[in-house]
Structure formats: C-alpha cells, structure tokens
C-alpha atoms as a PDB file:
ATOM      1  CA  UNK A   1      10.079  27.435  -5.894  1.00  0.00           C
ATOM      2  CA  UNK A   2      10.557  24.587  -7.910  1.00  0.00           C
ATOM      3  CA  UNK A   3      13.326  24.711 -10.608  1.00  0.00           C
ATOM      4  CA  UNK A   4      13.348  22.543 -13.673  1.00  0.00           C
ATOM      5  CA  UNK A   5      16.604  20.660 -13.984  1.00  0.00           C
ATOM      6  CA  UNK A   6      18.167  21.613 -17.745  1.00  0.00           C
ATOM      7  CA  UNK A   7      20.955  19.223 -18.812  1.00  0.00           C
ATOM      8  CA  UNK A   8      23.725  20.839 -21.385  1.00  0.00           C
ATOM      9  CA  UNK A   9      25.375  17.209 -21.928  1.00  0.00           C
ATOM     10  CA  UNK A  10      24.309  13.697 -22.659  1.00  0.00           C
ATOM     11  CA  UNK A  11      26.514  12.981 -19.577  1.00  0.00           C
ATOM     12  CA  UNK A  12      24.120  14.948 -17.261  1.00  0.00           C
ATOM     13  CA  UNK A  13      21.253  13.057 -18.602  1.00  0.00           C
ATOM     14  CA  UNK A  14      19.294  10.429 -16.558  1.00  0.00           C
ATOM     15  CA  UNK A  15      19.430   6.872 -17.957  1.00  0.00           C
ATOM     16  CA  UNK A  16      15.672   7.051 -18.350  1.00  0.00           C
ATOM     17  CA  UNK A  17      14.158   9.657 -20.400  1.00  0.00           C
ATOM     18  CA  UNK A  18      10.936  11.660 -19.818  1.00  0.00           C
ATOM     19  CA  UNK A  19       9.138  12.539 -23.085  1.00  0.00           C
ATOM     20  CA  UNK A  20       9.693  16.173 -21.736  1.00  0.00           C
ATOM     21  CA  UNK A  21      13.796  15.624 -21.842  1.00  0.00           C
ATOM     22  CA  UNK A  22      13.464  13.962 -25.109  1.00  0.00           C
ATOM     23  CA  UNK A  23      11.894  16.450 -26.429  1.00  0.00           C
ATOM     24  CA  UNK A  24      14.925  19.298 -25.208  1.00  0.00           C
ATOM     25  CA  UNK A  25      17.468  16.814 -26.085  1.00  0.00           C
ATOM     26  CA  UNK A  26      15.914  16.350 -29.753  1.00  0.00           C
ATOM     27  CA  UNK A  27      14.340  19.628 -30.511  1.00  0.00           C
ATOM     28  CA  UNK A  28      10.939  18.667 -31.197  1.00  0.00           C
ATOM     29  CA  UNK A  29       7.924  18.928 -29.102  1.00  0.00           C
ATOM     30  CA  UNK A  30       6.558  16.587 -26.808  1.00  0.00           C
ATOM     31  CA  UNK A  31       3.589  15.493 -28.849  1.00  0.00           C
ATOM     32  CA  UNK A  32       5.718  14.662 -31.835  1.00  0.00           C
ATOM     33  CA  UNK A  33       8.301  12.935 -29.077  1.00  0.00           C
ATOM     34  CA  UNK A  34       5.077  10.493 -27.834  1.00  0.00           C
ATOM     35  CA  UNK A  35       3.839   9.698 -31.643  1.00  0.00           C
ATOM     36  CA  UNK A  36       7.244   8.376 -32.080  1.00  0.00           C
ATOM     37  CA  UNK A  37       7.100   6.219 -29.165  1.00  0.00           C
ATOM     38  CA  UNK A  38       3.952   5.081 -30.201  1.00  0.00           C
ATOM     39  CA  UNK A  39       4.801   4.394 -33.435  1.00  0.00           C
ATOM     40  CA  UNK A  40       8.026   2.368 -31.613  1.00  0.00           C
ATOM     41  CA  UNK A  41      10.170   4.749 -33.655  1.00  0.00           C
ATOM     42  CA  UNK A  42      12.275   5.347 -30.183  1.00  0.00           C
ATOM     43  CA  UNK A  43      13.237   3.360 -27.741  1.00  0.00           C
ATOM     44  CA  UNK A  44      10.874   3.798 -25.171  1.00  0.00           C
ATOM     45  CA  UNK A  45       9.003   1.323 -22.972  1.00  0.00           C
ATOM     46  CA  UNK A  46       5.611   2.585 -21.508  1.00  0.00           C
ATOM     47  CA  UNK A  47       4.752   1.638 -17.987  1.00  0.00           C
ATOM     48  CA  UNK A  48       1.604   2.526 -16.682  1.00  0.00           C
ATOM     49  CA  UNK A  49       0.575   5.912 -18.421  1.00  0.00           C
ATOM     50  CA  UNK A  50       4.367   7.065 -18.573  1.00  0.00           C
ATOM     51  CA  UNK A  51       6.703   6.578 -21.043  1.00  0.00           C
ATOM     52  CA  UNK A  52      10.345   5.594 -20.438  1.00  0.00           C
ATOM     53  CA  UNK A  53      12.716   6.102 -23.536  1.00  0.00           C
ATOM     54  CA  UNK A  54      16.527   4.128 -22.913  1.00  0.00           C
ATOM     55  CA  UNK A  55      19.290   7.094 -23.057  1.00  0.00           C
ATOM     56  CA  UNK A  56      21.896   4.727 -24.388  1.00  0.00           C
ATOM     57  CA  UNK A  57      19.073   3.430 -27.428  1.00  0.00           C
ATOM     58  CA  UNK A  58      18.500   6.897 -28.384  1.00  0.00           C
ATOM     59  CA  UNK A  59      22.032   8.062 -28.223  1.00  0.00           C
ATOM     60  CA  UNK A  60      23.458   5.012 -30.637  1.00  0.00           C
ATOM     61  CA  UNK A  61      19.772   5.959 -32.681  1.00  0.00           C
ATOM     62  CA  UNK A  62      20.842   9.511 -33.184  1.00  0.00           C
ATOM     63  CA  UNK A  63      24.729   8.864 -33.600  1.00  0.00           C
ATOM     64  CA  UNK A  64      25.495  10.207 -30.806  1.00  0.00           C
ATOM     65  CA  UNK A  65      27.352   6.911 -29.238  1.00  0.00           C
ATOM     66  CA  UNK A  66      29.310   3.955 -30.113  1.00  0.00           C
ATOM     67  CA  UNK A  67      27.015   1.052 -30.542  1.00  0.00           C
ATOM     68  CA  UNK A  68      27.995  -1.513 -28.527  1.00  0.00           C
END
C-alpha cells in the first residue's frame, strides 16, 4: 500500500510544494492554501491545473529563513 510521505523539517521538504504539503507545513487546509495562491498571496506558480509554491519564498514569507 501506498504511504504518504510526512516531513517533520523544512530540510525534508521538496523544493516545490504541493498545495497538500503547504497546507501540513502551514496548518491550514488546502482550500484556504489555493485561495492564497490565487490571490498571489504565496509564492506559487501554476502550471497546467497544478500549483507549484517555491519552498525557499515561503520559508523567508513565514520567517522561517534568512532572506537572501
């Protein structure tokens, strides 16, 4: 069977978000996760039906990393 993959650290995560991983990582659901996208409130890129949101964006967003 098919596990999910659960990440306990930023360092674990992908460099390209699913909305489903944002929405673990932030603590909100996934419908709230894709209004912010659309409303370019994260960093996220949409290609094709799928939206991409930038790990290193969101981390420097949320304070979690040193900008640059």
């Amino acid at each position: 069977m098919f596990q999910k993959k659960v990440y306990l650290t930023w360092d674990e995560v992908p460099v390209l978000l699913s909305l489903e991983q944002a929405s673990i990582l932030l603590g909100i659901g996934i419908d709230a996760v894709r209004k912010h996208c659309v409303n370019n409130e994260l960093p996220a890129t949409k290609i094709g039906k799928t939206w991409h949101i930038d790990k290193q964006r969101l981390m420097e967003q949320f304070g979690y990393a040193k900008v640059r």
